[in-house]
C-alpha atoms as a PDB file:
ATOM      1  CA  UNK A   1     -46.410  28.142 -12.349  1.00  0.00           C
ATOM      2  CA  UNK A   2     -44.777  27.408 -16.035  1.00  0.00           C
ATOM      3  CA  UNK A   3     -41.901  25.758 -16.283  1.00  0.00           C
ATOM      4  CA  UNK A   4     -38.942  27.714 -17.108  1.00  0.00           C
ATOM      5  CA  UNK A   5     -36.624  26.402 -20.087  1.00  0.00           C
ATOM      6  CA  UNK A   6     -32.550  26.111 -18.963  1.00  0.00           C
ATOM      7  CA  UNK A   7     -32.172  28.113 -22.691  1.00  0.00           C
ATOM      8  CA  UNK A   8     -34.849  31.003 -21.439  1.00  0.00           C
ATOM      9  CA  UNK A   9     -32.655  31.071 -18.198  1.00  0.00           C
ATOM     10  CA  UNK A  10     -29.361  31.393 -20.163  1.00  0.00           C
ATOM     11  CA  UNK A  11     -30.705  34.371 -21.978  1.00  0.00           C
ATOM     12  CA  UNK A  12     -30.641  36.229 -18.227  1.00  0.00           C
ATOM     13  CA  UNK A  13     -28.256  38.076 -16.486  1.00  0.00           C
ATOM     14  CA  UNK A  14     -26.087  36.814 -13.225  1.00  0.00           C
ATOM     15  CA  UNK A  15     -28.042  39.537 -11.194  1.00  0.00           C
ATOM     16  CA  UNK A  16     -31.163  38.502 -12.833  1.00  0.00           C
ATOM     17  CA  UNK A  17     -30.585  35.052 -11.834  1.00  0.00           C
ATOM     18  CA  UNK A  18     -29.546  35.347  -8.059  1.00  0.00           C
ATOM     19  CA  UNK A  19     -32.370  37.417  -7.547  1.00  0.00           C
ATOM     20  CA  UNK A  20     -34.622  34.185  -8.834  1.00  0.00           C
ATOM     21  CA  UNK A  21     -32.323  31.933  -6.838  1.00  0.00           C
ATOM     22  CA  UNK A  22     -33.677  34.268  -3.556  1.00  0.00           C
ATOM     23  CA  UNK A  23     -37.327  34.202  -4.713  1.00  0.00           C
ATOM     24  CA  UNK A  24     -37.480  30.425  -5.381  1.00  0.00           C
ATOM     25  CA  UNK A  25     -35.929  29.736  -2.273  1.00  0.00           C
ATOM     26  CA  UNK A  26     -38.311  32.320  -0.285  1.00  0.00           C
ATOM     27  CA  UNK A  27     -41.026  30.212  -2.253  1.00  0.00           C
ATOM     28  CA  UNK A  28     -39.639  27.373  -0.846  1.00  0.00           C
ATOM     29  CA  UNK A  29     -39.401  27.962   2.419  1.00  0.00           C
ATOM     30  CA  UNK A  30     -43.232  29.016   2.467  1.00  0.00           C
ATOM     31  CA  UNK A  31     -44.586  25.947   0.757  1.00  0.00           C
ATOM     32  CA  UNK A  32     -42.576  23.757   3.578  1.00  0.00           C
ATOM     33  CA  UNK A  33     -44.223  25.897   6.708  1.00  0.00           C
ATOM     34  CA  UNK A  34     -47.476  25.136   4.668  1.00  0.00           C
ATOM     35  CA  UNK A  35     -47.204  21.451   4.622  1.00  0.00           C
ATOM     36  CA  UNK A  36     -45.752  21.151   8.033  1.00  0.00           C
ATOM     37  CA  UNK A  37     -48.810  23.001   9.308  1.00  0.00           C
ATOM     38  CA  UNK A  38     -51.607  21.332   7.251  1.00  0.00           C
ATOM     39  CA  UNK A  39     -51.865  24.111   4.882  1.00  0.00           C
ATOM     40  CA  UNK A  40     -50.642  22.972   1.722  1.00  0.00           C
ATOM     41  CA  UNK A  41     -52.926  23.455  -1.462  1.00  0.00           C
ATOM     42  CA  UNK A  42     -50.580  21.090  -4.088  1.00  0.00           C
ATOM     43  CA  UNK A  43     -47.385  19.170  -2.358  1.00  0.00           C
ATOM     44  CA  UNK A  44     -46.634  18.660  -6.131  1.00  0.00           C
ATOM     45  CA  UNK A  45     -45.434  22.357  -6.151  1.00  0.00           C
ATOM     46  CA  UNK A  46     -42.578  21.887  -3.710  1.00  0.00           C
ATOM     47  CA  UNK A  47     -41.234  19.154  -5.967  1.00  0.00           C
ATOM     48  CA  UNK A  48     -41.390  21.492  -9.315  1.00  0.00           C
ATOM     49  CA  UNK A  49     -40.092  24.475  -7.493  1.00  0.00           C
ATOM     50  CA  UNK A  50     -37.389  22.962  -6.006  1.00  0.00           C
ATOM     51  CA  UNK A  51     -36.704  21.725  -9.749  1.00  0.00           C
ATOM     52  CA  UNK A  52     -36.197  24.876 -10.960  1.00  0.00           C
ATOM     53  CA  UNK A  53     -34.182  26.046  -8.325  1.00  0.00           C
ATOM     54  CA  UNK A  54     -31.846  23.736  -9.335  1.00  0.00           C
ATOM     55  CA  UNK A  55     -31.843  24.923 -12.975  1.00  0.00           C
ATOM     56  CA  UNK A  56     -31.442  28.522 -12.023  1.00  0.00           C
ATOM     57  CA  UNK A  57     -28.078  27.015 -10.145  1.00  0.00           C
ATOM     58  CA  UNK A  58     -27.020  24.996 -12.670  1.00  0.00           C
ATOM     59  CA  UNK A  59     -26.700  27.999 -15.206  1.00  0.00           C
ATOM     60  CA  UNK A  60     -25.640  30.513 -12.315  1.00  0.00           C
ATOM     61  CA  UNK A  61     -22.828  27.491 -12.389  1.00  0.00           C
ATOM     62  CA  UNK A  62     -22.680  27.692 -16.049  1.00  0.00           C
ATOM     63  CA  UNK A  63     -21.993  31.553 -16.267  1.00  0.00           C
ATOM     64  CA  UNK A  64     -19.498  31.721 -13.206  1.00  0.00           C
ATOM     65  CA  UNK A  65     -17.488  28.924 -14.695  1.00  0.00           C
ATOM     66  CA  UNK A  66     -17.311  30.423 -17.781  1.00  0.00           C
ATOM     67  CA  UNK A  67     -19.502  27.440 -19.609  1.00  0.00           C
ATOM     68  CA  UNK A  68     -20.710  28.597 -22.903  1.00  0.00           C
ATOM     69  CA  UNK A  69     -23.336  25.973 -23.320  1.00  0.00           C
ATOM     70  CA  UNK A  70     -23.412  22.375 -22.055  1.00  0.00           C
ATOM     71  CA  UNK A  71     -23.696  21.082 -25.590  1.00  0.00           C
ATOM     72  CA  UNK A  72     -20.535  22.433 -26.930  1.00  0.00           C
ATOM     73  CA  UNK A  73     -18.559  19.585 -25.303  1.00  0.00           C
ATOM     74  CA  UNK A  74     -20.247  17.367 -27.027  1.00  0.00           C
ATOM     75  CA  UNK A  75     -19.035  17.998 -30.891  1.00  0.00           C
END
């Protein structure tokens, strides 16, 4: 699984995004049941899937609170 960029997720739409939100969380889900059952091919994945759930939610946060880019507060 690549590694998604915050600036490629930026470039998507709030639908778009949600409906990533679902599918990592779905992915999620599956790789726990896997460990807890013996299953599991790479425990490493949970780790980097749960890290880019959390990017997909920090710029569905982003968008909702009208954040144009994290940088900008910066200058």
């Amino acid at each position: 699984m690549p590694q998604v960029k915050a600036t490629q997720l930026r470039e998507k739409t709030l639908d778009e995004l949600k409906t990533q939100e679902q599918t990592l969380r779905e992915q999620i889900f599956k790789l726990r049941f896997q460990k807890a059952t013996g299953q599991a091919e790479s425990p490493q994945k949970i780790r980097l899937v749960r890290r880019e759930l959390a990017r997909v939610l920090t710029v569905i946060h982003e968008k909702t609170a009208g954040v144009s880019s994290p940088a900008a507060g910066r200058e």
